[in-house]
Protein backbone atom coordinates (compact mmCIF):
# COMPACT_ATOMS: atom_id res chain seq x y z
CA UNK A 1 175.51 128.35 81.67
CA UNK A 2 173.55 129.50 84.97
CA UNK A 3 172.42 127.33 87.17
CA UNK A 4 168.09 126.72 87.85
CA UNK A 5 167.09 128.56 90.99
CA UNK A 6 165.54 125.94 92.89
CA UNK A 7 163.00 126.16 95.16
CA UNK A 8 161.11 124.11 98.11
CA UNK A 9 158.24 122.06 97.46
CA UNK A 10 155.12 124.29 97.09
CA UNK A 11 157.28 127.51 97.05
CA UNK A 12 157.57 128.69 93.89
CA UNK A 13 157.37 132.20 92.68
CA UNK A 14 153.67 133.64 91.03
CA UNK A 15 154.40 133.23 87.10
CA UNK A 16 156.26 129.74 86.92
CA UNK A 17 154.71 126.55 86.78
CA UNK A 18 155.49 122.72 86.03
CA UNK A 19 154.35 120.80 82.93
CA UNK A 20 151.45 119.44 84.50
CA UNK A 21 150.29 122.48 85.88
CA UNK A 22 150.51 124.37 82.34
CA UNK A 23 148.57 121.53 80.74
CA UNK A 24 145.99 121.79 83.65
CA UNK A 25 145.64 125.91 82.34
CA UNK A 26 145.23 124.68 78.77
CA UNK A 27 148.95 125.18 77.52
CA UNK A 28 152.26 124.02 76.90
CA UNK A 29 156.20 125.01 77.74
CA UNK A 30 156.47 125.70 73.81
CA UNK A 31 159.82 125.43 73.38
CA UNK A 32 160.99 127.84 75.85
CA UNK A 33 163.78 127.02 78.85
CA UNK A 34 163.46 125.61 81.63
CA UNK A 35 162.99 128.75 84.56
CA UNK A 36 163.55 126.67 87.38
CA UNK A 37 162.94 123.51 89.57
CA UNK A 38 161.16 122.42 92.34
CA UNK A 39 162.82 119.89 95.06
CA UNK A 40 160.59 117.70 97.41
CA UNK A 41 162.87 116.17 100.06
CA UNK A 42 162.11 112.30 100.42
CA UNK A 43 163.22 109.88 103.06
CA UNK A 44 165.79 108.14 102.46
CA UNK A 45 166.03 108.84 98.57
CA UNK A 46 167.15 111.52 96.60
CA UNK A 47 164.70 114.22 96.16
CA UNK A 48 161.73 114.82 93.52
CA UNK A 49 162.78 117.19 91.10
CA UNK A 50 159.67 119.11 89.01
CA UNK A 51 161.01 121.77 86.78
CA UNK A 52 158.85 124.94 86.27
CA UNK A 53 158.25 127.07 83.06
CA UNK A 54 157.01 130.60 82.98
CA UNK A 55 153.16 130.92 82.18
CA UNK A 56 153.46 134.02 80.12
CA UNK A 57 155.51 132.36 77.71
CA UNK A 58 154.03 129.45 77.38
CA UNK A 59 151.96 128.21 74.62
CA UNK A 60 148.49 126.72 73.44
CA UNK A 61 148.15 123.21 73.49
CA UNK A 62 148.08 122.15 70.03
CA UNK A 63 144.50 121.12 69.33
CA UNK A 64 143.36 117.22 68.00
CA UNK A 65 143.17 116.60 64.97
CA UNK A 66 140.72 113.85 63.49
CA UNK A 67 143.10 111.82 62.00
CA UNK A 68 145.48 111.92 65.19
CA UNK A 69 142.22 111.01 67.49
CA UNK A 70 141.79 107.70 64.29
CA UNK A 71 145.04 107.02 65.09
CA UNK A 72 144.83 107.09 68.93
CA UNK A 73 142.06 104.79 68.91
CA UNK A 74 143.62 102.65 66.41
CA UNK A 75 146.36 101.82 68.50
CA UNK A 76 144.32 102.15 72.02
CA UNK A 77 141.95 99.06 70.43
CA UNK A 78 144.88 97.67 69.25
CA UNK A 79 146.71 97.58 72.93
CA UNK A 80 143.44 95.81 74.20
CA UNK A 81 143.40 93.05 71.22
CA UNK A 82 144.46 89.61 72.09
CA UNK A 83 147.14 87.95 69.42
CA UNK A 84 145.83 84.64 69.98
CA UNK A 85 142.21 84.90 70.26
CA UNK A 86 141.63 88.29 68.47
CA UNK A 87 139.46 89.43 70.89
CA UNK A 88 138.77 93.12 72.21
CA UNK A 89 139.41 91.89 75.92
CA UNK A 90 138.33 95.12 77.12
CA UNK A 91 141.62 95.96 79.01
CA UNK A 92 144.93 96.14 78.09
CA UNK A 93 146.91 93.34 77.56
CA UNK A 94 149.49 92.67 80.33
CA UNK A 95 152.81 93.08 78.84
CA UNK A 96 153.84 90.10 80.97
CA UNK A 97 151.53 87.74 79.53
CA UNK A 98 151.15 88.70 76.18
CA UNK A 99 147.68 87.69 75.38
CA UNK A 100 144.37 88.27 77.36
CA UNK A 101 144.30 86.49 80.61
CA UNK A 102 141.90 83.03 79.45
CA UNK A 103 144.73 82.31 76.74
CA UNK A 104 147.41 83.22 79.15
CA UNK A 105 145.89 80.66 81.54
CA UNK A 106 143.54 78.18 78.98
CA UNK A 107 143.67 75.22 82.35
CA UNK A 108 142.02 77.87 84.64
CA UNK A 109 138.47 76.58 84.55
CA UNK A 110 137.41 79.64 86.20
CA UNK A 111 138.84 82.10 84.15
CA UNK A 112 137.49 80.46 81.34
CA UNK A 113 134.12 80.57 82.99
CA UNK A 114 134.99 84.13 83.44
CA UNK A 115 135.78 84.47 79.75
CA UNK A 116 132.26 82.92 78.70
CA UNK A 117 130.02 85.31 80.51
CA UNK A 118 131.66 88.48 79.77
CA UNK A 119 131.33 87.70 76.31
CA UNK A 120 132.88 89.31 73.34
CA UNK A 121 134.32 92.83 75.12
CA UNK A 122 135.26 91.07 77.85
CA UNK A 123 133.56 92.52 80.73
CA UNK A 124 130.36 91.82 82.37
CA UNK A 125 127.36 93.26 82.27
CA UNK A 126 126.13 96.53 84.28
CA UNK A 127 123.95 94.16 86.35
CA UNK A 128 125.00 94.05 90.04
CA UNK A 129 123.86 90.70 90.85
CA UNK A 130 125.87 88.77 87.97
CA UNK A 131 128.74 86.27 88.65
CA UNK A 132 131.90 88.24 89.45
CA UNK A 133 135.83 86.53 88.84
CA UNK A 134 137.21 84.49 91.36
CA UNK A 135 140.42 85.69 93.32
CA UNK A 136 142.40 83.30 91.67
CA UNK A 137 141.33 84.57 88.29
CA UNK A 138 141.39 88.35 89.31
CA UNK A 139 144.63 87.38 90.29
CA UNK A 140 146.30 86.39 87.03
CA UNK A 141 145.93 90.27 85.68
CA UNK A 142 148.28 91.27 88.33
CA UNK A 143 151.18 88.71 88.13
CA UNK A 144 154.10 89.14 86.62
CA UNK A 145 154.86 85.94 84.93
């Protein structure tokens, strides 16, 4: 087996690109080899590695189907329902806490609060001069309990 010609960041030949870059054009490696990689030198740390695919092999990205988009937003409105309240929260459910953050933290008057006047989808309305969550409530979203 040969090895991948690598390259330096932002230095790769016309006709090769990375995943992203394919899926930016509209297509996808399709099965093909990787050509090559890229290598951007960090400090301290081993370097990024991006491997590249050649364009004119390349393929269409598959288009959506309707029952795959069903299914997407099946499990999207799944990820944002709350096993203990069954609410659509709005957001996804922090993997740390397991439910949406008023049943996480039920003592937290002001998430509660919070809770109450977003109402049902869990976020406020458009209105710029509504209440807005405390820090401390804001907060509980981010930490990893």
């Amino acid at each position: 087996m040969a090895a991948l010609p690598v390259y330096p960041w932002r230095l790769a030949p016309e006709g090769l690109a990375t995943r992203r870059q394919l899926r930016a054009r509209g297509l996808r490696p399709g099965g093909q080899d990787v050509a090559g990689q890229i290598e951007r030198p960090r400090y301290r740390r081993g370097p990024l590695v991006a491997y590249l695919y050649e364009i004119d092999r390349a393929k269409p990205v598959r288009p959506m189907t309707p029952a795959k988009r069903a299914a997407l937003a099946k499990a999207n409105t799944a990820r944002r329902t709350c096993p203990q309240c069954r609410r659509d929260v709005g957001y996804v459910i922090p993997a740390a806490l397991g439910t949406c953050v008023p049943c996480a933290y039920p003592d937290d008057e002001q998430c509660a609060a919070y809770a109450l006047l977003a109402g049902p989808t869990g976020h406020l309305s458009q209105s710029r001069s509504g209440p807005t969550p405390s820090k401390e409530c804001s907060q509980h979203d981010r930490t990893q309990h």
